[in-house]
N, C-alpha and C. Protein backbone atom coordinates (compact mmCIF):
# COMPACT_ATOMS: atom_id res chain seq x y z
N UNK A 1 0.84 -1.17 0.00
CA UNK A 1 0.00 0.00 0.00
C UNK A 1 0.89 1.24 0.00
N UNK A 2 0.41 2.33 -1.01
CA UNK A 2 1.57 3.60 -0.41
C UNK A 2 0.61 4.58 -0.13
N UNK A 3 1.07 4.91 1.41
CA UNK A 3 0.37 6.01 2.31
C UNK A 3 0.94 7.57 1.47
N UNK A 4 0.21 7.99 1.72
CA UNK A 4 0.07 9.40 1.12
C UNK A 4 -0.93 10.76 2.21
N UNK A 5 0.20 11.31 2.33
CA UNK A 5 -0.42 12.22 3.68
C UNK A 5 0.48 13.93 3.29
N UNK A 6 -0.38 14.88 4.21
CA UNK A 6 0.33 15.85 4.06
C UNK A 6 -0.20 16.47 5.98
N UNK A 7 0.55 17.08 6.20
CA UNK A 7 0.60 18.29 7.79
C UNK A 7 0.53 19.08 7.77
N UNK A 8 -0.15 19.49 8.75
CA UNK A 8 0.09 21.12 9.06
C UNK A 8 0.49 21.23 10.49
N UNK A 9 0.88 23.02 10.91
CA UNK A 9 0.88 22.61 12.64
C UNK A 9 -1.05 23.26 12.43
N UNK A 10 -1.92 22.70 13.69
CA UNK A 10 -2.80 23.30 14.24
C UNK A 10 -3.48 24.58 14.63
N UNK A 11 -4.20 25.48 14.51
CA UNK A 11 -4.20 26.85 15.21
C UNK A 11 -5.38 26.80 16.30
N UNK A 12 -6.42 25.44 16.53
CA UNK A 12 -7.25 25.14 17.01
C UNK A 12 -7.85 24.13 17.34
N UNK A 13 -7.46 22.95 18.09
CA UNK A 13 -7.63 21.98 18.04
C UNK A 13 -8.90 21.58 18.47
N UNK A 14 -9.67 22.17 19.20
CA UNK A 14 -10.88 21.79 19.63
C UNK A 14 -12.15 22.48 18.31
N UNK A 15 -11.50 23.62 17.88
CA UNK A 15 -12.36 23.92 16.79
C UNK A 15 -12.07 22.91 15.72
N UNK A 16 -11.00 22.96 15.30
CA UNK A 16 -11.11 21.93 14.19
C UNK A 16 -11.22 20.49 14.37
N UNK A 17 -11.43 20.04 15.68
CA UNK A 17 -11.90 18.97 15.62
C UNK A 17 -13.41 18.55 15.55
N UNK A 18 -14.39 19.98 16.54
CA UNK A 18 -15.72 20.49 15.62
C UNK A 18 -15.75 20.37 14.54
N UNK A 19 -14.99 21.20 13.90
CA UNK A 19 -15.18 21.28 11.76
C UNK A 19 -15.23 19.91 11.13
N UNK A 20 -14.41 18.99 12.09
CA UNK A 20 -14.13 17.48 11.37
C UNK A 20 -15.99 16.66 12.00
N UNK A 21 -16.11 16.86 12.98
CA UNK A 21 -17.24 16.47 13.73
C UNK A 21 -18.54 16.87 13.36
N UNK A 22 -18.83 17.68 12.97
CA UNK A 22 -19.95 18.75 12.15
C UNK A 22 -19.96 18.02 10.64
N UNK A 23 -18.99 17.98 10.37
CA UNK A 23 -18.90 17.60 8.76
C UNK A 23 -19.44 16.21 8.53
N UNK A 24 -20.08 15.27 9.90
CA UNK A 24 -19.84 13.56 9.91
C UNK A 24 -18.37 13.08 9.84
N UNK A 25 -17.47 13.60 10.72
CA UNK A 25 -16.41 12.70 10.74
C UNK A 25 -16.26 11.57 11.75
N UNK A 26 -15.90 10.73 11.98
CA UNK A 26 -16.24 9.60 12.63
C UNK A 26 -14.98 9.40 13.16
N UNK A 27 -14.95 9.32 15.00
CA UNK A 27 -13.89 9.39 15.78
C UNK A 27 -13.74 8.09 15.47
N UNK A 28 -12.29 7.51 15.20
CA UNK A 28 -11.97 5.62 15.40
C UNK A 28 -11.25 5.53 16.71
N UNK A 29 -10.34 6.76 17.39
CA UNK A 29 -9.64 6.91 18.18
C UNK A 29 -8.99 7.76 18.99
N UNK A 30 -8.81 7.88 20.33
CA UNK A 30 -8.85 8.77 21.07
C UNK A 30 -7.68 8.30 21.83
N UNK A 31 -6.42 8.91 22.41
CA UNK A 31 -5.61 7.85 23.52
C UNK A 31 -3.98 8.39 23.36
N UNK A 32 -3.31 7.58 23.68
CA UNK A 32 -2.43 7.74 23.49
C UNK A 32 -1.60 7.41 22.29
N UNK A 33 -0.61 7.57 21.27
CA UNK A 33 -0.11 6.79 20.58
C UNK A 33 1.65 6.82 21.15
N UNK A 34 2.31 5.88 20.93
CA UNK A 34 3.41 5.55 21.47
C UNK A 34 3.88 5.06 19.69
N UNK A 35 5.26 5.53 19.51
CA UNK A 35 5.63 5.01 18.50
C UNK A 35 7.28 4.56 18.95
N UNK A 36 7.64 3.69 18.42
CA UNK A 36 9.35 3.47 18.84
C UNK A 36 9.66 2.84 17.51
N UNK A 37 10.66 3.81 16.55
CA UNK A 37 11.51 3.35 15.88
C UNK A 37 12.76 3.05 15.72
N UNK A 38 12.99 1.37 15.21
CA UNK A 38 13.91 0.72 14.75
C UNK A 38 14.84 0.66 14.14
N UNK A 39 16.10 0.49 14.50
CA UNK A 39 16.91 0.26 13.53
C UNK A 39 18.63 -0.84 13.88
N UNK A 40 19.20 -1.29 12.57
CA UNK A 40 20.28 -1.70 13.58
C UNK A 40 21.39 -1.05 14.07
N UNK A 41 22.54 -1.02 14.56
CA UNK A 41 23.22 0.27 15.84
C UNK A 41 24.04 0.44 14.15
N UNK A 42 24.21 0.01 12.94
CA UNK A 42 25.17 1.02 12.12
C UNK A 42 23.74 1.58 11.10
N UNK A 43 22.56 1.52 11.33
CA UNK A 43 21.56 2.65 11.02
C UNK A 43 21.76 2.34 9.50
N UNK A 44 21.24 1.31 9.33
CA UNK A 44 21.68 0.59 7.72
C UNK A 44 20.06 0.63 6.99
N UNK A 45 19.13 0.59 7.79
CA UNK A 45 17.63 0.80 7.87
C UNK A 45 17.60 2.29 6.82
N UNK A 46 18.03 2.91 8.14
CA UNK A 46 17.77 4.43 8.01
C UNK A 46 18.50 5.08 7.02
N UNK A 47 19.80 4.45 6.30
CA UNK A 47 20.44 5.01 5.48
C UNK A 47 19.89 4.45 3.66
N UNK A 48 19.26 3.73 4.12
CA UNK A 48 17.99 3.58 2.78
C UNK A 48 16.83 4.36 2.76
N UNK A 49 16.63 5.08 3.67
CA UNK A 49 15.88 5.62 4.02
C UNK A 49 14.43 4.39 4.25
N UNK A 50 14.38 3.62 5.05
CA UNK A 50 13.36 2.81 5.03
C UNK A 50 13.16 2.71 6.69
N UNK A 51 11.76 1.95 7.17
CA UNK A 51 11.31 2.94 8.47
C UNK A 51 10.95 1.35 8.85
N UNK A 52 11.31 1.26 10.59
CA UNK A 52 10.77 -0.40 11.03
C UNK A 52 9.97 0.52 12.37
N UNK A 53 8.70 0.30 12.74
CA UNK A 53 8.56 1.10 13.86
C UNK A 53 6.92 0.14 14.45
N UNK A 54 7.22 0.18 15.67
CA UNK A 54 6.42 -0.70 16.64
C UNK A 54 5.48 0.59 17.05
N UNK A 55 4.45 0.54 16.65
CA UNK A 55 3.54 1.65 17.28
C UNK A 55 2.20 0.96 18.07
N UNK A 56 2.36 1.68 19.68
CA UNK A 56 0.75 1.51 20.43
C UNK A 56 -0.01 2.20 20.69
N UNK A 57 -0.98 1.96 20.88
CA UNK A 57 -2.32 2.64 20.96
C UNK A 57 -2.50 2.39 22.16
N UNK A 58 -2.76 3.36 23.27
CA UNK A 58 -3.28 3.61 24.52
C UNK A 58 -4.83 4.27 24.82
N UNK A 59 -5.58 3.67 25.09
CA UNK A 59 -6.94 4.43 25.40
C UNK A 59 -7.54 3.34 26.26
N UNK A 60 -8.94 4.09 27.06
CA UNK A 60 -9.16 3.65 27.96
C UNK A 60 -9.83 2.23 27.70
N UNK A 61 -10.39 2.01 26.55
CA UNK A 61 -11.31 0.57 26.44
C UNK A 61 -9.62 -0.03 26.03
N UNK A 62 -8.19 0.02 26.09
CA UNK A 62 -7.50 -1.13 25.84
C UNK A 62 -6.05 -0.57 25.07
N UNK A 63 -4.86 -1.69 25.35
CA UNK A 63 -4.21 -1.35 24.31
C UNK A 63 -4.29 -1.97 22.84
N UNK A 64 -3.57 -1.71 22.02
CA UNK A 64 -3.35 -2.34 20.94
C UNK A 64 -1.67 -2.16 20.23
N UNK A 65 -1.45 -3.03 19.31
CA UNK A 65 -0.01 -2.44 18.98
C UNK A 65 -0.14 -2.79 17.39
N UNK A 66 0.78 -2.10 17.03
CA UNK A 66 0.94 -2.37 15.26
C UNK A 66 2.70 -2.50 14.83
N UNK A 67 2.82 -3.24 13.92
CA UNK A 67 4.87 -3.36 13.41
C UNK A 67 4.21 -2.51 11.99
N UNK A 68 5.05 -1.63 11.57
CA UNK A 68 4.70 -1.39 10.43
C UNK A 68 6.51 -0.88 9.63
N UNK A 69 6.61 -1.47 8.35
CA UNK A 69 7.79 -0.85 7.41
C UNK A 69 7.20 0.05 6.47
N UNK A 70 8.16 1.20 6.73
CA UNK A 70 7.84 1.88 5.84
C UNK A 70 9.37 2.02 4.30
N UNK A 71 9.20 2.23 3.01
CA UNK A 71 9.66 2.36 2.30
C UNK A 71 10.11 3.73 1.98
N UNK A 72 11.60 4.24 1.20
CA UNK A 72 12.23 5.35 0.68
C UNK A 72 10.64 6.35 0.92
N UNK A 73 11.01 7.66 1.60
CA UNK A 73 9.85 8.53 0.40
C UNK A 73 10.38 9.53 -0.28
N UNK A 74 8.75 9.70 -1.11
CA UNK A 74 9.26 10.22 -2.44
C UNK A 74 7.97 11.60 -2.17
N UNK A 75 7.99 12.66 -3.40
CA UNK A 75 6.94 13.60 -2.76
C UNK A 75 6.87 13.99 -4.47
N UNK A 76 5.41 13.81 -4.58
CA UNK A 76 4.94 13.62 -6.28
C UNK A 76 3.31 14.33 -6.00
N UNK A 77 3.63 15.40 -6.67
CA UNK A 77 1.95 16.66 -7.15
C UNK A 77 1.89 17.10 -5.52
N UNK A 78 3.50 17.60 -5.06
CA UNK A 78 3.01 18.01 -3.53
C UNK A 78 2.85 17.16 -2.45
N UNK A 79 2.64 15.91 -2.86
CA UNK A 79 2.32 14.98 -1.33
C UNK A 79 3.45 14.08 -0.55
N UNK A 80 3.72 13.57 0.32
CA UNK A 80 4.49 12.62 0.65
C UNK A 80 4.21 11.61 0.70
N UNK A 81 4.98 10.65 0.32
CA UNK A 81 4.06 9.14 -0.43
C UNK A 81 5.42 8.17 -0.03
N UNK A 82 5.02 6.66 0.82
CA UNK A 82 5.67 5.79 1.28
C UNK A 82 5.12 4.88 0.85
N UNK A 83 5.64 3.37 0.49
CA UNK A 83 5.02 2.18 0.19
C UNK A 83 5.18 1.97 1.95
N UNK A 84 3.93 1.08 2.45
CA UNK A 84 3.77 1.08 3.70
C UNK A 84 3.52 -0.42 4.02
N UNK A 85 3.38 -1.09 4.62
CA UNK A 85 3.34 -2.64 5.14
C UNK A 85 3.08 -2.52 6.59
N UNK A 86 1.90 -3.27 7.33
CA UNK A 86 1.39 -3.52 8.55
C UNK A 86 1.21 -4.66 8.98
N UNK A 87 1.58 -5.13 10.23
CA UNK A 87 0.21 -6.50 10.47
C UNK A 87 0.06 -5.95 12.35
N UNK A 88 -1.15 -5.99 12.71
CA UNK A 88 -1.29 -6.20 14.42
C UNK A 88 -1.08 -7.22 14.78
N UNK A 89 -0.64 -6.82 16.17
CA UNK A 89 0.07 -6.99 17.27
C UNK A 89 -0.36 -7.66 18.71
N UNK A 90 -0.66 -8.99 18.54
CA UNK A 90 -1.36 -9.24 20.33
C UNK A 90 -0.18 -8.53 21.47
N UNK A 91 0.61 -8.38 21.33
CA UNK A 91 1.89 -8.15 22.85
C UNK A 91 2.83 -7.46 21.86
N UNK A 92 2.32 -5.91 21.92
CA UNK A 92 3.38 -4.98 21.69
C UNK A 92 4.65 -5.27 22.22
N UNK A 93 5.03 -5.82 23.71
CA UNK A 93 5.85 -5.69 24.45
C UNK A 93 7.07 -6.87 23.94
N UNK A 94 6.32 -8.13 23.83
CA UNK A 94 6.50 -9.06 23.77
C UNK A 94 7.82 -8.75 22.15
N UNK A 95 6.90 -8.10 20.95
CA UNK A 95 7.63 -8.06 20.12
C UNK A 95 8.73 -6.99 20.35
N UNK A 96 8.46 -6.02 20.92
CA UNK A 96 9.86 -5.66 21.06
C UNK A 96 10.74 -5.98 21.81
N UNK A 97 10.61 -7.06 22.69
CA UNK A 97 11.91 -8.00 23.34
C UNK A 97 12.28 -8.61 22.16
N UNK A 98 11.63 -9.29 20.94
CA UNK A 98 12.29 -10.07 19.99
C UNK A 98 13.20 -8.83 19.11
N UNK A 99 12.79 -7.78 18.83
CA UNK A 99 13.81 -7.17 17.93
C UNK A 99 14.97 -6.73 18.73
N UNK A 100 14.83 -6.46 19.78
CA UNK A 100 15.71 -6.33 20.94
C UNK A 100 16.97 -7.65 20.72
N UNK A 101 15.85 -8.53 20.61
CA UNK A 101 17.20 -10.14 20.57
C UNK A 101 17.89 -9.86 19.68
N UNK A 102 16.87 -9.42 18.67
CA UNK A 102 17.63 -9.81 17.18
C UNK A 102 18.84 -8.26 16.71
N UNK A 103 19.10 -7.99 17.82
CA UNK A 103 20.11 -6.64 17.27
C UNK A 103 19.35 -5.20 17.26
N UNK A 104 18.04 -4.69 17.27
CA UNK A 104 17.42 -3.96 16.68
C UNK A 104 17.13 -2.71 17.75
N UNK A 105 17.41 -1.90 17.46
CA UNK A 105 17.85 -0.63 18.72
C UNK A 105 16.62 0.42 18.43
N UNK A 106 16.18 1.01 19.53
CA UNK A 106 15.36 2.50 19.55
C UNK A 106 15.96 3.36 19.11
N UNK A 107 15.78 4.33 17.80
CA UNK A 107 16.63 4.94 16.92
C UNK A 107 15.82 6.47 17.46
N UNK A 108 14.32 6.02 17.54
CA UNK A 108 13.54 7.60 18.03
C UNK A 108 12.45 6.62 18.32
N UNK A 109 11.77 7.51 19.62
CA UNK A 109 10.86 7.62 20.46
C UNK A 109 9.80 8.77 20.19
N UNK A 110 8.86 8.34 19.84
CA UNK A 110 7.45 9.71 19.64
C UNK A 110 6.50 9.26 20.25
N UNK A 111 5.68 10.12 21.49
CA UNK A 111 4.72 10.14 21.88
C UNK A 111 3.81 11.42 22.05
N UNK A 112 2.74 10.68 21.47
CA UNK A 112 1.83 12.08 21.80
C UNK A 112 0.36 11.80 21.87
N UNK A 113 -0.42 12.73 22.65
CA UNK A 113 -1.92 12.25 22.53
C UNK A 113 -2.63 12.48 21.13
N UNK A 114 -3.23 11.62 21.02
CA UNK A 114 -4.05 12.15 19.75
C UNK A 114 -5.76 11.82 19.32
N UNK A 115 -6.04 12.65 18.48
CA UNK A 115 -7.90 12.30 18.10
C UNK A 115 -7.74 11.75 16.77
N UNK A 116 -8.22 10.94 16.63
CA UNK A 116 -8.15 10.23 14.64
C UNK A 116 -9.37 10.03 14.65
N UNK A 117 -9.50 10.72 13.43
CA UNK A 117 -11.10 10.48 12.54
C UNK A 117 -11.03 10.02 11.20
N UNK A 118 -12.24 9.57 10.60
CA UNK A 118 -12.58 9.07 9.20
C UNK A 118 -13.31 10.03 8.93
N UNK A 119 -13.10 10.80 7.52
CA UNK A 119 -13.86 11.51 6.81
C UNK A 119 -13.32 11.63 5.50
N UNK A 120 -14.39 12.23 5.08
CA UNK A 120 -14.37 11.93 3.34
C UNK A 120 -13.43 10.71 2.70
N UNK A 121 -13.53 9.80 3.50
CA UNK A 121 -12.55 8.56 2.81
C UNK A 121 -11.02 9.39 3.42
N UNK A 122 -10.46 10.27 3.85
CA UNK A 122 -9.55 10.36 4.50
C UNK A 122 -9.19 9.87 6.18
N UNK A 123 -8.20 10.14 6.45
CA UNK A 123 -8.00 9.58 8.05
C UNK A 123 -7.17 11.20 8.57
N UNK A 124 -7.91 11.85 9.42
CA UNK A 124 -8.02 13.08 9.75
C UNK A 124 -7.30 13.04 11.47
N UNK A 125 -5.73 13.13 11.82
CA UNK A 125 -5.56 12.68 13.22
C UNK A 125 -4.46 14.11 13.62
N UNK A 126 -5.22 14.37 15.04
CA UNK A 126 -4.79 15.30 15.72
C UNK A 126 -4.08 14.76 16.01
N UNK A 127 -2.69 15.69 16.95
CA UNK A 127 -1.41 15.28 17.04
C UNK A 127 -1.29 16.16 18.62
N UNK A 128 -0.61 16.03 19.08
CA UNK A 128 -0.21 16.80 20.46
C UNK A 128 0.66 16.23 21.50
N UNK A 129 1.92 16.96 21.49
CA UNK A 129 3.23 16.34 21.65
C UNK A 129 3.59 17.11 22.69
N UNK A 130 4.90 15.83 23.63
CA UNK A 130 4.54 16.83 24.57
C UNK A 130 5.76 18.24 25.15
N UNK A 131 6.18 18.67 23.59
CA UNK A 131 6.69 20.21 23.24
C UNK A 131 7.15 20.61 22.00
N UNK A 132 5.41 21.06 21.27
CA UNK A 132 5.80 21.36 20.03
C UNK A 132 5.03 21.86 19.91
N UNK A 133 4.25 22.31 18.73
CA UNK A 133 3.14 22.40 18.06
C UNK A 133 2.08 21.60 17.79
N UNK A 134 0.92 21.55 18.17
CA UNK A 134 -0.11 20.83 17.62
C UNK A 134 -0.02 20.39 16.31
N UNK A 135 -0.06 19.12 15.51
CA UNK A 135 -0.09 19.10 14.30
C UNK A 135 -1.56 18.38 14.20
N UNK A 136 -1.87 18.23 12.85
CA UNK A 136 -3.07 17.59 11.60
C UNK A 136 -2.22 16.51 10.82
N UNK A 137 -2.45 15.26 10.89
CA UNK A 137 -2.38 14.64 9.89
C UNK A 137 -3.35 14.53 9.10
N UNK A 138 -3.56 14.34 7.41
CA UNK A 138 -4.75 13.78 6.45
C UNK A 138 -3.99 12.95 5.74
N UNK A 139 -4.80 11.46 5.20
CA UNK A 139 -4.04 10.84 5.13
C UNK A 139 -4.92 9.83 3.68
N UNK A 140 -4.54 9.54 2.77
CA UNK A 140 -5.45 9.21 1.53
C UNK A 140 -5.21 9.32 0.71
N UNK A 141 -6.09 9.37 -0.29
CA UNK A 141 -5.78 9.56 -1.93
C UNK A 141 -5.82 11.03 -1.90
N UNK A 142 -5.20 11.60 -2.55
CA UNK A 142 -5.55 13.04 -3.15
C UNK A 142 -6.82 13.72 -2.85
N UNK A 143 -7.52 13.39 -3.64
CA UNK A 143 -9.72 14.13 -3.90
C UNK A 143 -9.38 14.13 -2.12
N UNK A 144 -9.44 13.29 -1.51
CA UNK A 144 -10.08 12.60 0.01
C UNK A 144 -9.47 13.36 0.63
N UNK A 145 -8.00 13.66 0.86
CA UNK A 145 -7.39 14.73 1.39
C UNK A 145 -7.57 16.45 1.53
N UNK A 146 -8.11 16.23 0.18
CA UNK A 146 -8.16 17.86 -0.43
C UNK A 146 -9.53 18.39 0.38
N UNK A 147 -10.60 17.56 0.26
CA UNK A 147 -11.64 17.18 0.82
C UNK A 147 -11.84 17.46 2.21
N UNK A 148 -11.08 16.75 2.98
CA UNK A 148 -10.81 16.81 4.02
C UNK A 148 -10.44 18.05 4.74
N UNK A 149 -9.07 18.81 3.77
CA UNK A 149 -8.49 19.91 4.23
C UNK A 149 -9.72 21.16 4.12
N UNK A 150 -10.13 21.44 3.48
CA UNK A 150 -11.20 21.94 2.97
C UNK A 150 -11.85 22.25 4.34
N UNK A 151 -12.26 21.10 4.60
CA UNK A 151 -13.13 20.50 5.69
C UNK A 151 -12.55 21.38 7.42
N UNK A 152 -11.59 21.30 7.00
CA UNK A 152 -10.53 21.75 8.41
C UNK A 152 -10.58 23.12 8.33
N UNK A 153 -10.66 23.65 7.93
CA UNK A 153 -11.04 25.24 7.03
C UNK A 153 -9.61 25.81 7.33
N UNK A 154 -8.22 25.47 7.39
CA UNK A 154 -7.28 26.11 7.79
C UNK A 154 -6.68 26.18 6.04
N UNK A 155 -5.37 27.53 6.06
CA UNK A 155 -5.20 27.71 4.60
C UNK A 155 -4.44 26.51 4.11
N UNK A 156 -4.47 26.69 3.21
CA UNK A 156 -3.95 25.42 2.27
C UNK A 156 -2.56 25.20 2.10
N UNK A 157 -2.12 26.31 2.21
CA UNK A 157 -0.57 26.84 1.82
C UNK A 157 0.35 26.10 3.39
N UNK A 158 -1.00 26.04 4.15
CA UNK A 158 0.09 25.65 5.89
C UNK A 158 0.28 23.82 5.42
N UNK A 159 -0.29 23.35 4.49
CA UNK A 159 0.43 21.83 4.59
C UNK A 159 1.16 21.71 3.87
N UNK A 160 1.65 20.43 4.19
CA UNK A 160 3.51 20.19 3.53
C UNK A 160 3.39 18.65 3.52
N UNK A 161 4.50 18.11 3.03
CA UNK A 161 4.75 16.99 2.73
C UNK A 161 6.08 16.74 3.77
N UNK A 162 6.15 17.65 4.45
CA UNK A 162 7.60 17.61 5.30
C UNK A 162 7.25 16.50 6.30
N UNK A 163 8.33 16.09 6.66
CA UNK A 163 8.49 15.30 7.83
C UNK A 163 8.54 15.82 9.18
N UNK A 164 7.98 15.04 10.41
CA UNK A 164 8.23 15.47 11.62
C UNK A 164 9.41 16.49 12.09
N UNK A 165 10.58 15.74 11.67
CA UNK A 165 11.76 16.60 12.03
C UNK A 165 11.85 18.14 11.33
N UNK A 166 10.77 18.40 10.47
CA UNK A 166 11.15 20.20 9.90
C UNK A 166 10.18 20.76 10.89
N UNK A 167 9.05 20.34 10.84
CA UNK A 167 7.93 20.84 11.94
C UNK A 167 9.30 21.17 13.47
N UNK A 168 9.48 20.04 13.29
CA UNK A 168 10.38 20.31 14.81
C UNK A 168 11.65 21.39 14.86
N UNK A 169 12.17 21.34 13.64
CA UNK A 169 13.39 22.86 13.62
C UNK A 169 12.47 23.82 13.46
N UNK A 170 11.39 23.78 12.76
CA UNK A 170 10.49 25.08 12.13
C UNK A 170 10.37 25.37 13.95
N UNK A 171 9.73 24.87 14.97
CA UNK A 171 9.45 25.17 16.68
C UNK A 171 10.55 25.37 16.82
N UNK A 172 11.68 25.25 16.77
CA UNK A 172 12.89 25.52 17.31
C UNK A 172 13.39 26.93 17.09
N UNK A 173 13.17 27.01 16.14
CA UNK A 173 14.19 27.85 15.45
C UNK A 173 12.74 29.37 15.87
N UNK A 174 11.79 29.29 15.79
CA UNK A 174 10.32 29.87 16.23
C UNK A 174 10.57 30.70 17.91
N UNK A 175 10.93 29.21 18.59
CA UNK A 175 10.17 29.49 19.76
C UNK A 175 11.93 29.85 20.27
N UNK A 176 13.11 29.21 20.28
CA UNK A 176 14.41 29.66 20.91
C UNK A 176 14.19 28.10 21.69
N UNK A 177 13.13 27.50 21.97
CA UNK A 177 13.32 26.27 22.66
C UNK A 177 13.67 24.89 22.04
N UNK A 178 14.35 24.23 22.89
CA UNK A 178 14.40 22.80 22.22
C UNK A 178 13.09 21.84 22.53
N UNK A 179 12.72 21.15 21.45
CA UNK A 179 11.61 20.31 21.25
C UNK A 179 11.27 19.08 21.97
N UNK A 180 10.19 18.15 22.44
CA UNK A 180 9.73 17.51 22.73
C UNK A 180 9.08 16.48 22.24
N UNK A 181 9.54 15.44 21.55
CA UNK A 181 8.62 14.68 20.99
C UNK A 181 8.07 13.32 21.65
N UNK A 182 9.01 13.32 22.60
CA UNK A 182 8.69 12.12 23.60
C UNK A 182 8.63 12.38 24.92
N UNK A 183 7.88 11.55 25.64
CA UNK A 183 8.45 11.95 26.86
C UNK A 183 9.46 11.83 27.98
N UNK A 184 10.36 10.76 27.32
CA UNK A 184 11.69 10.69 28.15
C UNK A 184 12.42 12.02 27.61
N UNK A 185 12.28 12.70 26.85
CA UNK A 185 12.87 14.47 26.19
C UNK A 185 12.42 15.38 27.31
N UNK A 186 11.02 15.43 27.42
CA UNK A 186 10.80 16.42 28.37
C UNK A 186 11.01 15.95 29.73
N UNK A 187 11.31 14.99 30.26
CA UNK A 187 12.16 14.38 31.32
C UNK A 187 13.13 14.53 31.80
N UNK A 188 14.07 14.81 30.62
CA UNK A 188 15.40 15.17 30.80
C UNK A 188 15.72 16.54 30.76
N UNK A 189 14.69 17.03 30.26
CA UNK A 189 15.08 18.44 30.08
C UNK A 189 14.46 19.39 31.71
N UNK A 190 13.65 18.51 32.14
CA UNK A 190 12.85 18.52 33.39
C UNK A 190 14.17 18.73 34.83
N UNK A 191 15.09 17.42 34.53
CA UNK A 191 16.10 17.00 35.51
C UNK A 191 17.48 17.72 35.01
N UNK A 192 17.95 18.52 33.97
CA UNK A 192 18.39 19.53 33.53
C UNK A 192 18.53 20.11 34.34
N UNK A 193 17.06 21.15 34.35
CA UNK A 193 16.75 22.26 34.91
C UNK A 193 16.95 22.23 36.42
């Protein structure tokens, strides 16, 4: 499958999660997401640019976990586009003691709360980290996205095909502070101080 998504940062998260809600968007998820990506310690993954990452889902009816690879990306009519591969997960935990065996190291840690919705055939997921900017993921074919954004009523010009890490210099370089994307980051920066 190749995922195809674009971001923005947020200017309203409770409004635009109205705009998504008003429109019939349909919450799938509410909770935490935990992501930990993979790689081996000479970063042979990452220098293909290809993505191994154990992601869970925290919310109150339960956890869940997902392994997903992601492939090179590429960014074609504006969007960012990965060939993507999934399967779930009974014991998130469980599998990451096996990549653990097998050589396979925490390369980056992302956590953040988030709201994910279905609309217009897109997947519409708030983001909220814990020191950055609010972001929007949309996530789909093209029409479904566009659709979607539309939907969010924010300008058009604020999404990108960029990756996490520009959002994160774009706050940096913004605010004079260093960023947060996990929470062992703001931990340390906690016991720093």
């Amino acid at each position: 499958m190749i995922e195809v998504e674009l971001k923005s940062v947020v200017d309203d998260w409770a409004g635009r999660r109205a705009a998504v809600e008003a429109a019939g968007g349909t919450l799938e998820f509410e909770g935490r997401l935990e992501d930990r990506r993979y790689d081996m310690a000479d970063r042979s993954l990452a220098s293909r640019d290809h993505l191994l990452r154990l992601r869970t889902y925290r919310a109150a009816s339960g956890t869940r976990a997902e392994l997903d690879w992601k492939g090179p990306t590429r960014r074609a009519q504006g969007y960012k586009q990965r060939e993507e591969l999934g399967v779930p997960l009974g014991d998130g935990a469980a599998f990451a003691e096996i990549l653990d065996r097998l050589g396979y190291v925490v390369t980056t840690s992302i956590d953040r709360d988030v709201a994910q919705y279905r609309l217009h055939g897109a997947t519409v997921r708030f983001e909220r980290y814990p020191r950055l900017d609010d972001l929007v993921e949309v996530e789909g074919e093209p029409a479904e996205i566009e659709r979607a954004i539309a939907t969010l009523g924010m300008p058009r010009e604020g999404y990108s095909a960029d990756r996490l890490s520009d959002f994160v210099g774009r706050y940096e370089a913004r605010t004079g502070r260093r960023a947060a994307i996990c929470d062992a980051e703001l931990e340390a920066d906690d016991v720093r101080a």
